[in-house]
PDB file of N, CA and C in Angstrom:
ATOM      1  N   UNK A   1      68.505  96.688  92.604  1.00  0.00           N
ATOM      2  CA  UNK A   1      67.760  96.965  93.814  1.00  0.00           C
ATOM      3  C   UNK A   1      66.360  97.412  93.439  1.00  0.00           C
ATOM      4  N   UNK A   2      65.325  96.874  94.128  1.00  0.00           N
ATOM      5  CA  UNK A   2      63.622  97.113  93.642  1.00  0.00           C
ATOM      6  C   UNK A   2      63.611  98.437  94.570  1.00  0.00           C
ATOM      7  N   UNK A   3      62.982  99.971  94.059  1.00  0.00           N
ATOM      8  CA  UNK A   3      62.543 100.866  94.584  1.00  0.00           C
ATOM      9  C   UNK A   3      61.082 100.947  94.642  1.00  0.00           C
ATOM     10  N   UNK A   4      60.629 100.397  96.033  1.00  0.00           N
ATOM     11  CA  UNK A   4      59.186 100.712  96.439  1.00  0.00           C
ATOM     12  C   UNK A   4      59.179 102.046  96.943  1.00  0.00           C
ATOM     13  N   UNK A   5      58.335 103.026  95.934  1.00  0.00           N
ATOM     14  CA  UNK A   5      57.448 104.126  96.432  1.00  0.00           C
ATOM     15  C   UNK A   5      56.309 104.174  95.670  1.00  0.00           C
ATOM     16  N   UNK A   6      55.579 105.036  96.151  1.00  0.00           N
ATOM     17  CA  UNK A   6      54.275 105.438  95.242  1.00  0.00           C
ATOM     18  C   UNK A   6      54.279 104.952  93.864  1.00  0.00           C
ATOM     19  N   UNK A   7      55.068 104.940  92.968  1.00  0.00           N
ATOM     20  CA  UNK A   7      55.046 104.777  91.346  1.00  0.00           C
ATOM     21  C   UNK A   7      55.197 103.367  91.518  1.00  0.00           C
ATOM     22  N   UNK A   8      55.978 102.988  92.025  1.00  0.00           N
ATOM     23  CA  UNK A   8      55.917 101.440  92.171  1.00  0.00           C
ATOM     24  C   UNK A   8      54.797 101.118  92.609  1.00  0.00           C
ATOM     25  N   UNK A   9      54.182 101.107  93.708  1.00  0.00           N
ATOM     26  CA  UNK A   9      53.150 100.739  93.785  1.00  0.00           C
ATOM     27  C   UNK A   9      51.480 101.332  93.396  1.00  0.00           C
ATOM     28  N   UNK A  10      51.881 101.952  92.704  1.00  0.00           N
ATOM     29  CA  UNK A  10      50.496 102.319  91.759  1.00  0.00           C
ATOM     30  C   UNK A  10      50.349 102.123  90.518  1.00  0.00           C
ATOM     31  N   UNK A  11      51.775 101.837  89.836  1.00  0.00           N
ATOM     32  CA  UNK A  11      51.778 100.910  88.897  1.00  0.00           C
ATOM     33  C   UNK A  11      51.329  99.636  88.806  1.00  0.00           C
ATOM     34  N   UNK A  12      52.227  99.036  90.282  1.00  0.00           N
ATOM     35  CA  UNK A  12      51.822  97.670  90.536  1.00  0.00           C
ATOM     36  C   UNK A  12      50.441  97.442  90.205  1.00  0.00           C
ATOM     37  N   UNK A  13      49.575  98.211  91.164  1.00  0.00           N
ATOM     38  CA  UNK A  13      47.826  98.056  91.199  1.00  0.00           C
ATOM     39  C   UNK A  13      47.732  98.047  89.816  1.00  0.00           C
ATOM     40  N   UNK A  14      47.986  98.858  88.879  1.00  0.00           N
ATOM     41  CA  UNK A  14      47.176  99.084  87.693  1.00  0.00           C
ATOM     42  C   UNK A  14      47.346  98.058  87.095  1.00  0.00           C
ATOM     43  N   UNK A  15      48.895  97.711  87.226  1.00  0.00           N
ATOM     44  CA  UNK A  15      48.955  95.909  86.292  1.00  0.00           C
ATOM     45  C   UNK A  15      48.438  95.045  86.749  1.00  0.00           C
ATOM     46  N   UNK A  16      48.075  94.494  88.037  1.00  0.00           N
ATOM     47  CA  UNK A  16      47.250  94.087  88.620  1.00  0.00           C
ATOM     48  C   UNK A  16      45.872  93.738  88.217  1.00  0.00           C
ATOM     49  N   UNK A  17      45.095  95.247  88.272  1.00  0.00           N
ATOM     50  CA  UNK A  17      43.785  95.532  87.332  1.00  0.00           C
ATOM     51  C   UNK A  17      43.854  95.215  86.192  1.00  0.00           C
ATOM     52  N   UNK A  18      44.574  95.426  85.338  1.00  0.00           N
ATOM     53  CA  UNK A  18      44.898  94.960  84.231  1.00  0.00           C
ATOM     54  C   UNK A  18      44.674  93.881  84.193  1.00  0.00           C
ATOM     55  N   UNK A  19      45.317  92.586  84.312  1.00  0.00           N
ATOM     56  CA  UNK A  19      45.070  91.571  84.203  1.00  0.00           C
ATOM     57  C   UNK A  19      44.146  91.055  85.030  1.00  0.00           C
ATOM     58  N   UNK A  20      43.351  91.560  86.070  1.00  0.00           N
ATOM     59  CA  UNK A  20      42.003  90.748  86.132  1.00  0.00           C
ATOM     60  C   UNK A  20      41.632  91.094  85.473  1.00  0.00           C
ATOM     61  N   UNK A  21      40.623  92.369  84.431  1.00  0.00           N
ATOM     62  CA  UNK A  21      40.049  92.549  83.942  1.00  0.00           C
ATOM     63  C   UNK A  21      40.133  92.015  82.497  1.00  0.00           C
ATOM     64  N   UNK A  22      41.604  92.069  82.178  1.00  0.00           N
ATOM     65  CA  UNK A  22      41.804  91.191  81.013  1.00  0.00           C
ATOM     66  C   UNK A  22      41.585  89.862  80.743  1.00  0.00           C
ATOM     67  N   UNK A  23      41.937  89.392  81.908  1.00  0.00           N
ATOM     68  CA  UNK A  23      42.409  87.542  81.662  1.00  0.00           C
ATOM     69  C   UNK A  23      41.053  87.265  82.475  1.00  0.00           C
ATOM     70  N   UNK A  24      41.202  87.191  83.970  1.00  0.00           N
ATOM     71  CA  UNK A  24      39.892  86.837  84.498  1.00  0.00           C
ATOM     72  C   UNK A  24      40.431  85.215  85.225  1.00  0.00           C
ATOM     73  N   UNK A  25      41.230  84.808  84.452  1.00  0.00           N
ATOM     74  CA  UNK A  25      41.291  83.541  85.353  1.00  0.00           C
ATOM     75  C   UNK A  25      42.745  83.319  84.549  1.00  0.00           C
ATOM     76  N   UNK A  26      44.001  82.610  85.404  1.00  0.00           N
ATOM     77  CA  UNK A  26      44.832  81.805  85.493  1.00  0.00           C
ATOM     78  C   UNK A  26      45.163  80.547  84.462  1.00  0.00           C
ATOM     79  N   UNK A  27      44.464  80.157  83.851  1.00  0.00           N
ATOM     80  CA  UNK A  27      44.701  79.005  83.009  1.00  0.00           C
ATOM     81  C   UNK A  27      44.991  79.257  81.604  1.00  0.00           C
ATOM     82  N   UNK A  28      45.451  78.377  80.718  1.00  0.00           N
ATOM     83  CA  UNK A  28      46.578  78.617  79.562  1.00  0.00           C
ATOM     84  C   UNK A  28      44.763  79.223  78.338  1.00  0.00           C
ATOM     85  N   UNK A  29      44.068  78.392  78.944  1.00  0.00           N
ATOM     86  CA  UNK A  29      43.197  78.436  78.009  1.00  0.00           C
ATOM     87  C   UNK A  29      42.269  79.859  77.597  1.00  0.00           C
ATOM     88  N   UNK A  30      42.245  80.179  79.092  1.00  0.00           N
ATOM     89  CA  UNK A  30      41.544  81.801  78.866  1.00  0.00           C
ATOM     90  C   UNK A  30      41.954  82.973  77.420  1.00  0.00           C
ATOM     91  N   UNK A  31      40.654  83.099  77.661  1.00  0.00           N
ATOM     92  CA  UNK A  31      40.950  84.577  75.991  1.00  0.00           C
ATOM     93  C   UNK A  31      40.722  85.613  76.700  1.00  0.00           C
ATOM     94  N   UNK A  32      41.810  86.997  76.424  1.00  0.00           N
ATOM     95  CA  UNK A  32      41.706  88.012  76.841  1.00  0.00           C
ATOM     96  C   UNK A  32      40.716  89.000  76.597  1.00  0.00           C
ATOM     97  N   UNK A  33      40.277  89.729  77.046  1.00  0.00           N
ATOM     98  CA  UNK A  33      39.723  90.862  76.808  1.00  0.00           C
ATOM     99  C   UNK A  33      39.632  91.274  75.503  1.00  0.00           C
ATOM    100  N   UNK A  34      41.364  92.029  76.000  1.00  0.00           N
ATOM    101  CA  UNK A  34      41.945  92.818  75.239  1.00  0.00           C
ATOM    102  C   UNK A  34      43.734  92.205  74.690  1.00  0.00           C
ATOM    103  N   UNK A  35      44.118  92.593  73.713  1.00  0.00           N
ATOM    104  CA  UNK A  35      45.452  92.038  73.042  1.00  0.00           C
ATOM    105  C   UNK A  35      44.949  90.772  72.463  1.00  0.00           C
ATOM    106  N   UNK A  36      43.512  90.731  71.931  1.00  0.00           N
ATOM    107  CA  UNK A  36      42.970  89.281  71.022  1.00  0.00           C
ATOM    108  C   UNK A  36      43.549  89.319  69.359  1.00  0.00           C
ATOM    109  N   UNK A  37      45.110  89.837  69.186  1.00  0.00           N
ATOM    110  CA  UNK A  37      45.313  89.782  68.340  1.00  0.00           C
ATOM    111  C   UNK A  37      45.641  88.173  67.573  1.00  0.00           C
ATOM    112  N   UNK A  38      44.985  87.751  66.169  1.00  0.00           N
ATOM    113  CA  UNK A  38      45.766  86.626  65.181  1.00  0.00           C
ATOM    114  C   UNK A  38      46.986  87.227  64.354  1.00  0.00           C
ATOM    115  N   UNK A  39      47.576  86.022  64.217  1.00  0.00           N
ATOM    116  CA  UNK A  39      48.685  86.094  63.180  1.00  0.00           C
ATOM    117  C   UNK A  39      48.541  84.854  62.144  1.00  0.00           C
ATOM    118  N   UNK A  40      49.215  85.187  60.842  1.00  0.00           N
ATOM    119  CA  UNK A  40      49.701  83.709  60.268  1.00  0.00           C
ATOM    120  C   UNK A  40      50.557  83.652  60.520  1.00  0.00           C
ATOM    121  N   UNK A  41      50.869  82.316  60.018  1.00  0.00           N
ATOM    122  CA  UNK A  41      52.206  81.188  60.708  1.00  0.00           C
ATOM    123  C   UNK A  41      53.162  81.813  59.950  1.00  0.00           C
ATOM    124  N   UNK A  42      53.329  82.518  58.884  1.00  0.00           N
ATOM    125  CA  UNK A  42      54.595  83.476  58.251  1.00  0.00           C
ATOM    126  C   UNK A  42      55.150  84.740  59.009  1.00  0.00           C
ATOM    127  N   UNK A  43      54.383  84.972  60.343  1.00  0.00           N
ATOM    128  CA  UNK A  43      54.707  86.131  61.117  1.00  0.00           C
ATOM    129  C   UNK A  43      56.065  85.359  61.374  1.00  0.00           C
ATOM    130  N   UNK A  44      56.932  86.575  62.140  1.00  0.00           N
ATOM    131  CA  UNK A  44      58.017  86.047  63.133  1.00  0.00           C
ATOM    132  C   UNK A  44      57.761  86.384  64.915  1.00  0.00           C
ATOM    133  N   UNK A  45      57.222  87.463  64.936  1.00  0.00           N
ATOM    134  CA  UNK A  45      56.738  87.924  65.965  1.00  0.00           C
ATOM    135  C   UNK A  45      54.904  88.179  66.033  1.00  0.00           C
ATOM    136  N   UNK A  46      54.236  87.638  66.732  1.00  0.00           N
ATOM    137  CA  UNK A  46      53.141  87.997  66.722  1.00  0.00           C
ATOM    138  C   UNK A  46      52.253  87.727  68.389  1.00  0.00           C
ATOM    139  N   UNK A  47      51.148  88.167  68.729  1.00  0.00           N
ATOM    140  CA  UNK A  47      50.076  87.715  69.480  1.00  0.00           C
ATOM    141  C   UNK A  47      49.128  87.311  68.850  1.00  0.00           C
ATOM    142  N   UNK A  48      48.995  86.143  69.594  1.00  0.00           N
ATOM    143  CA  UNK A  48      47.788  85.442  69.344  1.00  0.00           C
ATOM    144  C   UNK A  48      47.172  85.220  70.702  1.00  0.00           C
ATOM    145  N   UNK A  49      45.741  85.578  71.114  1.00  0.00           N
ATOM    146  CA  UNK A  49      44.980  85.201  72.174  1.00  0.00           C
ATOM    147  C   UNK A  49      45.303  85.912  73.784  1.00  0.00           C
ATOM    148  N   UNK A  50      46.816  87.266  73.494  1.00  0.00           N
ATOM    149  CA  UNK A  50      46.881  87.340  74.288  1.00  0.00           C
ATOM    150  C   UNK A  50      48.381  86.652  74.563  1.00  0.00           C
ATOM    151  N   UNK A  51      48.809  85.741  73.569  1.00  0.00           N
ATOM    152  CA  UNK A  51      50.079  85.056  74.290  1.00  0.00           C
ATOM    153  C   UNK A  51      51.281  85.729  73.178  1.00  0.00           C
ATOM    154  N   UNK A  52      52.300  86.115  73.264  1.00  0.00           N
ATOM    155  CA  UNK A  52      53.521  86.476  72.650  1.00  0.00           C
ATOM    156  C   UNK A  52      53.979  85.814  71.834  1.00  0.00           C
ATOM    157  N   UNK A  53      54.224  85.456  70.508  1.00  0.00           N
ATOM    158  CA  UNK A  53      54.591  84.145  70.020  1.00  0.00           C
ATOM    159  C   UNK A  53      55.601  84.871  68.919  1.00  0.00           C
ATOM    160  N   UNK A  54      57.153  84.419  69.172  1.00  0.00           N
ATOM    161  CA  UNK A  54      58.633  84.531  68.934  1.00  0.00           C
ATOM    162  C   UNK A  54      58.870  83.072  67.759  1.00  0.00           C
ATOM    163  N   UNK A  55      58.759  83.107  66.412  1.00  0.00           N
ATOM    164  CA  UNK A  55      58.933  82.258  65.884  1.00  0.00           C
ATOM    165  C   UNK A  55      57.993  81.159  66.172  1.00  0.00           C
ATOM    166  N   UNK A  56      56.642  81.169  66.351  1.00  0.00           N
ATOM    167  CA  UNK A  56      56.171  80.033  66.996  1.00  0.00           C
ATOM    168  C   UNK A  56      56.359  79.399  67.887  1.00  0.00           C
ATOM    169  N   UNK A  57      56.964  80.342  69.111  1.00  0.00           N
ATOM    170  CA  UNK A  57      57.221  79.805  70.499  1.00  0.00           C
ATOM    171  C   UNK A  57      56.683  80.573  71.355  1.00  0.00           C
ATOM    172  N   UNK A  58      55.756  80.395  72.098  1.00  0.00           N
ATOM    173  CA  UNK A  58      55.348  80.782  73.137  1.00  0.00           C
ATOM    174  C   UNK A  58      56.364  81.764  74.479  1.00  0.00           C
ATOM    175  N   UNK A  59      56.252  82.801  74.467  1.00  0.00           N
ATOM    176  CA  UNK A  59      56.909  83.672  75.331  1.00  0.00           C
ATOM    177  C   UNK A  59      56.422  83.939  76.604  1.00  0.00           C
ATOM    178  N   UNK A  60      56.287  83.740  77.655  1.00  0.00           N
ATOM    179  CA  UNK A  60      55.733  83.617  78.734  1.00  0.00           C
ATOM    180  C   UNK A  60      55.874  85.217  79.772  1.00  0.00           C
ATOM    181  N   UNK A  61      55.521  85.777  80.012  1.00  0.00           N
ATOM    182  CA  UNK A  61      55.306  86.787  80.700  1.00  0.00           C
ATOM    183  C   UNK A  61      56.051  87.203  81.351  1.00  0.00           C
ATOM    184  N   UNK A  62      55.617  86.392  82.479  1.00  0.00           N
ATOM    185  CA  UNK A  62      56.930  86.146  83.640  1.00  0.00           C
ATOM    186  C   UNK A  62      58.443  86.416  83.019  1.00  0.00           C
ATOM    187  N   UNK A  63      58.854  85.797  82.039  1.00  0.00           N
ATOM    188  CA  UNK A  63      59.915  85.524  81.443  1.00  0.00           C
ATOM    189  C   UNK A  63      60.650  86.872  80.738  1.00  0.00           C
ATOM    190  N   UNK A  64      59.655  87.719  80.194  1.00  0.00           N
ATOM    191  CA  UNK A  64      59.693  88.933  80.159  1.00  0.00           C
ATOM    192  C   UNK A  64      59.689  90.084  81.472  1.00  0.00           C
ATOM    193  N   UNK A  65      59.087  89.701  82.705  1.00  0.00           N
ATOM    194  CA  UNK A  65      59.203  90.904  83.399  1.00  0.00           C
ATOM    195  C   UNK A  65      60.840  90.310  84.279  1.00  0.00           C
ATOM    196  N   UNK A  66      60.837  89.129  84.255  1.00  0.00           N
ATOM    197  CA  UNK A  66      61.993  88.998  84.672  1.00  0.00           C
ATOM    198  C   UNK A  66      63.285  89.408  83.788  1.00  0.00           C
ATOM    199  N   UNK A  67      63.298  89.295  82.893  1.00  0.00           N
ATOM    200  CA  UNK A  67      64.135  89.952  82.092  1.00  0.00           C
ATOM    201  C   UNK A  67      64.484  91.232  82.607  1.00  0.00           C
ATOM    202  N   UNK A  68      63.202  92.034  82.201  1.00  0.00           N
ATOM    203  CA  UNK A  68      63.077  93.723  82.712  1.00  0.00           C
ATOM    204  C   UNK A  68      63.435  94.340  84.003  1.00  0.00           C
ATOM    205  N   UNK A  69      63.033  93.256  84.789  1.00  0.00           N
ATOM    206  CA  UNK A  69      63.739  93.342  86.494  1.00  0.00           C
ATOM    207  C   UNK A  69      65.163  93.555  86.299  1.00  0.00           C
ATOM    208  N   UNK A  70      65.978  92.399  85.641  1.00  0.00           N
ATOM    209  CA  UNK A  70      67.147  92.386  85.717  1.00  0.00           C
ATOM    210  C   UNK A  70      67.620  93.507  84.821  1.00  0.00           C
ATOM    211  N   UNK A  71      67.013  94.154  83.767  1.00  0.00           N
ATOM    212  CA  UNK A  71      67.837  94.885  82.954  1.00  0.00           C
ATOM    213  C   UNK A  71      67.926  97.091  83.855  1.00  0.00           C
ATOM    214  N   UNK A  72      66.886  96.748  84.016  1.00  0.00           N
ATOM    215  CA  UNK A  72      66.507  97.835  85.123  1.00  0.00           C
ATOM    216  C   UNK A  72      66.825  98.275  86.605  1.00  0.00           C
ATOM    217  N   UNK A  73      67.390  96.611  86.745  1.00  0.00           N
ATOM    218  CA  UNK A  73      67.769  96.895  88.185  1.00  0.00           C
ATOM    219  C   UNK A  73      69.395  97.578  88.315  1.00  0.00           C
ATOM    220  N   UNK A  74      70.059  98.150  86.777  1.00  0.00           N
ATOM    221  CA  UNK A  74      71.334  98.505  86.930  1.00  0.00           C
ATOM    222  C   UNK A  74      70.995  99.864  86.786  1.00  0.00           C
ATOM    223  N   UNK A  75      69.989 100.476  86.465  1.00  0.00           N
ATOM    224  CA  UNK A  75      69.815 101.759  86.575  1.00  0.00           C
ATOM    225  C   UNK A  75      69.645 102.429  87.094  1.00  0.00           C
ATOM    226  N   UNK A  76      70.257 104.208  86.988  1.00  0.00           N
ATOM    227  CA  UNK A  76      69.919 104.871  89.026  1.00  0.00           C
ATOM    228  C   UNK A  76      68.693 104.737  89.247  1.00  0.00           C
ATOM    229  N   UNK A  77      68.269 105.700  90.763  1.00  0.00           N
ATOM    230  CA  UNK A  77      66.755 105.270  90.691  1.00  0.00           C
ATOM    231  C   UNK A  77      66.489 106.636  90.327  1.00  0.00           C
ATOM    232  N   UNK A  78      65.109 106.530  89.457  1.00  0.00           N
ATOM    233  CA  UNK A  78      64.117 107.445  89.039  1.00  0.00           C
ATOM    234  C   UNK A  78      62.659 106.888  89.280  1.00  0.00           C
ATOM    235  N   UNK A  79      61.685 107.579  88.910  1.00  0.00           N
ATOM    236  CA  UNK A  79      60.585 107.532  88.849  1.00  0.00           C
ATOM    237  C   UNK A  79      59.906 106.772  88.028  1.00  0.00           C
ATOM    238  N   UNK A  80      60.715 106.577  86.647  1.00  0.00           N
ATOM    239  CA  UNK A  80      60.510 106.209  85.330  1.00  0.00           C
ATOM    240  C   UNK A  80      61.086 104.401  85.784  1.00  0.00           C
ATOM    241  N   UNK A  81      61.726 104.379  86.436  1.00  0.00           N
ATOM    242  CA  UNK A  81      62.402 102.645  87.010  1.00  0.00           C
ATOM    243  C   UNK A  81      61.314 102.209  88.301  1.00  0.00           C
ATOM    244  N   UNK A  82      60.581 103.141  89.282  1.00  0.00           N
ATOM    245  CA  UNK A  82      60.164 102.390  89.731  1.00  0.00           C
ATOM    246  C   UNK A  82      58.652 102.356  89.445  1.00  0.00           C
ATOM    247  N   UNK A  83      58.250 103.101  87.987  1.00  0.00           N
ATOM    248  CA  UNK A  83      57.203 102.127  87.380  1.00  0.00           C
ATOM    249  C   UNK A  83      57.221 101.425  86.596  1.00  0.00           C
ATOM    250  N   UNK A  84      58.532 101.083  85.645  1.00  0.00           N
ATOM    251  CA  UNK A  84      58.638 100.126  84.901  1.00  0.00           C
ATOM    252  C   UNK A  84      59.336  98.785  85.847  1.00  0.00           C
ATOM    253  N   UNK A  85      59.460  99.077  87.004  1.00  0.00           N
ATOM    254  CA  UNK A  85      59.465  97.787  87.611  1.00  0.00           C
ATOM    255  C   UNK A  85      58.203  97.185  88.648  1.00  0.00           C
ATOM    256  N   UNK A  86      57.295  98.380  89.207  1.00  0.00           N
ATOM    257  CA  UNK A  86      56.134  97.955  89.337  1.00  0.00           C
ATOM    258  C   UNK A  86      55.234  97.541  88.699  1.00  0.00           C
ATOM    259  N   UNK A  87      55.317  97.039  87.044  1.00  0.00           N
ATOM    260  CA  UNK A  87      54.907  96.628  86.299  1.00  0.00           C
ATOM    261  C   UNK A  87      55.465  95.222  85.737  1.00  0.00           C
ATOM    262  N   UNK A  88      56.786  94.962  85.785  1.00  0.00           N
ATOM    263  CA  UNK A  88      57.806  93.798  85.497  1.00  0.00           C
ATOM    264  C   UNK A  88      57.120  93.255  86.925  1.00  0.00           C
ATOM    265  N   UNK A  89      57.403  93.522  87.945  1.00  0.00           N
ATOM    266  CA  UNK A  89      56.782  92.542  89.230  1.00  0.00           C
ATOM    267  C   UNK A  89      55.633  92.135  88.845  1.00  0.00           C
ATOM    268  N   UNK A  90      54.804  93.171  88.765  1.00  0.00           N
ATOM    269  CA  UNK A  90      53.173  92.403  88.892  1.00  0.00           C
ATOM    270  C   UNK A  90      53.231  91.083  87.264  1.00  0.00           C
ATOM    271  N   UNK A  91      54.046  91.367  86.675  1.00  0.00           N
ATOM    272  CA  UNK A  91      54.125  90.508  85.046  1.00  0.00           C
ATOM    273  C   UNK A  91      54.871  89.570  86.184  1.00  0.00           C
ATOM    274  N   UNK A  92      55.717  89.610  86.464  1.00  0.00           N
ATOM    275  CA  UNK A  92      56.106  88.002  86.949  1.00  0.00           C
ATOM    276  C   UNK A  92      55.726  87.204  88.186  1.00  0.00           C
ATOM    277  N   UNK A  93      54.668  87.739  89.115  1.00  0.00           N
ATOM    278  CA  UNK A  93      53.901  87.070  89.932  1.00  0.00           C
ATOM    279  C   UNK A  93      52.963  86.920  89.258  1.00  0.00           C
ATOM    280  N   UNK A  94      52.154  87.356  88.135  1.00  0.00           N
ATOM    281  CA  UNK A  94      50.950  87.048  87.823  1.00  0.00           C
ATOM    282  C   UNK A  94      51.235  85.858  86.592  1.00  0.00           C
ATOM    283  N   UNK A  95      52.488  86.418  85.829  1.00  0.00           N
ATOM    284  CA  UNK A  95      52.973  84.901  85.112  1.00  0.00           C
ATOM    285  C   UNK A  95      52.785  83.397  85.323  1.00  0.00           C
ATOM    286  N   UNK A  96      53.375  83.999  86.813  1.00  0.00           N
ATOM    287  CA  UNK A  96      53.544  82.360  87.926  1.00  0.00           C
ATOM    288  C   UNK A  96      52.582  81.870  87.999  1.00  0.00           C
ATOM    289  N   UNK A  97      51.399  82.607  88.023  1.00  0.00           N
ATOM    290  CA  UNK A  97      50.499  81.680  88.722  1.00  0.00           C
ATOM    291  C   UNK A  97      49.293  81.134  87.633  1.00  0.00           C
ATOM    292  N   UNK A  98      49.786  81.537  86.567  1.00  0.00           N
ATOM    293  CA  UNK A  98      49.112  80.204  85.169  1.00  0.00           C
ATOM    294  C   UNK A  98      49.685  78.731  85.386  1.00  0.00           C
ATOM    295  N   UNK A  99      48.785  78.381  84.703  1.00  0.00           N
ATOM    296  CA  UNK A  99      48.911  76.778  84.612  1.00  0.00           C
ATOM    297  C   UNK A  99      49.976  75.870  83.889  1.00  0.00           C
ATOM    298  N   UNK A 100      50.176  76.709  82.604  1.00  0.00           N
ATOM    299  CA  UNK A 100      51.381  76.405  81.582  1.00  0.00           C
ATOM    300  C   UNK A 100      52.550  77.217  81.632  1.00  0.00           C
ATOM    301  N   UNK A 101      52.961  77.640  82.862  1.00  0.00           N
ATOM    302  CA  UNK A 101      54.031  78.869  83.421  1.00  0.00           C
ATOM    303  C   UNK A 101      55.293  78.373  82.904  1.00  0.00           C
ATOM    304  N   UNK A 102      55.733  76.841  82.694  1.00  0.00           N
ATOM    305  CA  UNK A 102      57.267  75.984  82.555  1.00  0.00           C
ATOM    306  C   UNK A 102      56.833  75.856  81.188  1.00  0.00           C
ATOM    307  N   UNK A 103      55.689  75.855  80.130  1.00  0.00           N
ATOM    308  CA  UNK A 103      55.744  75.123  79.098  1.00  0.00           C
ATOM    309  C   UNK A 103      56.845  75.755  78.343  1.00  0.00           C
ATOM    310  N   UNK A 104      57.368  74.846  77.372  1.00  0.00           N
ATOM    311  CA  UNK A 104      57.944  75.298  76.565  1.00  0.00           C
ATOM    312  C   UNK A 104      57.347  74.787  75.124  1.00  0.00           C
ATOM    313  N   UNK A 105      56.646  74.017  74.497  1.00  0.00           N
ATOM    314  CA  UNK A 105      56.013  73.830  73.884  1.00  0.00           C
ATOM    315  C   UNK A 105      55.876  74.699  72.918  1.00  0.00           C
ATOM    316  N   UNK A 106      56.222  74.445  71.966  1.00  0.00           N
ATOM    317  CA  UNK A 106      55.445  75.475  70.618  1.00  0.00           C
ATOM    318  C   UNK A 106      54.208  74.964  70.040  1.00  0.00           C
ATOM    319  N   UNK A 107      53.864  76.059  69.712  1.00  0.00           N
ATOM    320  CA  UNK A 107      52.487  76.009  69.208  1.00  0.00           C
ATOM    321  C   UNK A 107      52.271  76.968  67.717  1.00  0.00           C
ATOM    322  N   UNK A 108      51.315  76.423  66.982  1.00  0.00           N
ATOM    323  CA  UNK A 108      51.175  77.115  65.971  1.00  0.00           C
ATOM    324  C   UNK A 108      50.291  78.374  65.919  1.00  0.00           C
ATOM    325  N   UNK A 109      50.509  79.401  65.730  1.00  0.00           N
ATOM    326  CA  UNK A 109      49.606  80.253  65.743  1.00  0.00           C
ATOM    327  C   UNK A 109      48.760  80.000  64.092  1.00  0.00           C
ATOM    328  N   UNK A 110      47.386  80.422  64.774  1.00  0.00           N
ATOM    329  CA  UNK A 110      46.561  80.146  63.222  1.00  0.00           C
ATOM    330  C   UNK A 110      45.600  81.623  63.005  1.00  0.00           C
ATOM    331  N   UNK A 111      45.272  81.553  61.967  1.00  0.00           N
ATOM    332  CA  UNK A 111      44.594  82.826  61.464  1.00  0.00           C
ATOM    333  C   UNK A 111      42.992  82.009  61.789  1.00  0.00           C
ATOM    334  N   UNK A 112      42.380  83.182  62.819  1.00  0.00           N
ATOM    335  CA  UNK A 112      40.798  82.435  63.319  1.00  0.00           C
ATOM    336  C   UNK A 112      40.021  83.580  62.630  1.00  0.00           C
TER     337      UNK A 112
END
């Protein structure tokens, strides 16, 4: 069950802010702000550009706050759940609305 109060939704805003100020626009191609971390291709886990990359697979956002929705939504309610889910929401509406939201595609991360 999603608990909207205050923490939820002032979290929400901040993730919100967050990612305009970070990303700025919707498309796969944008560079962040901030989280402009490289990796080499020997990482297992790394960011590159802003994107999550699991073995050289692209991890998608969305995919993560949905996760977090579901793992959170078995817990009582506290304060501490309804900002870590006003934060999983704003990650999976703002996921959605990139351009490469279904890719599954791997990609190589490279040392720039």
């Amino acid at each position: 069950m999603l608990l909207i109060n205050n923490y939820f939704a002032i979290m929400f805003l901040a993730t919100l802010l967050f990612y305009i100020i970070n990303f700025g626009c919707h498309e796969s191609s944008c560079k962040p702000l901030m989280c402009n971390y490289s990796c080499g291709n020997k990482n297992t886990i790394c960011i590159k550009n802003g994107s999550l990359f699991i073995y050289n697979l692209h991890i998608h956002h969305w995919i993560l706050g949905s996760f977090i929705l579901l793992l959170f939504s078995f817990l009582s309610h506290s304060n501490f759940k309804s900002i870590v889910m006003g934060l999983a929401s704003m990650a999976v509406i703002d996921g959605l609305c990139f351009d490469d939201r279904f890719s599954l595609k791997e990609e190589q991360p490279s040392i720039n």
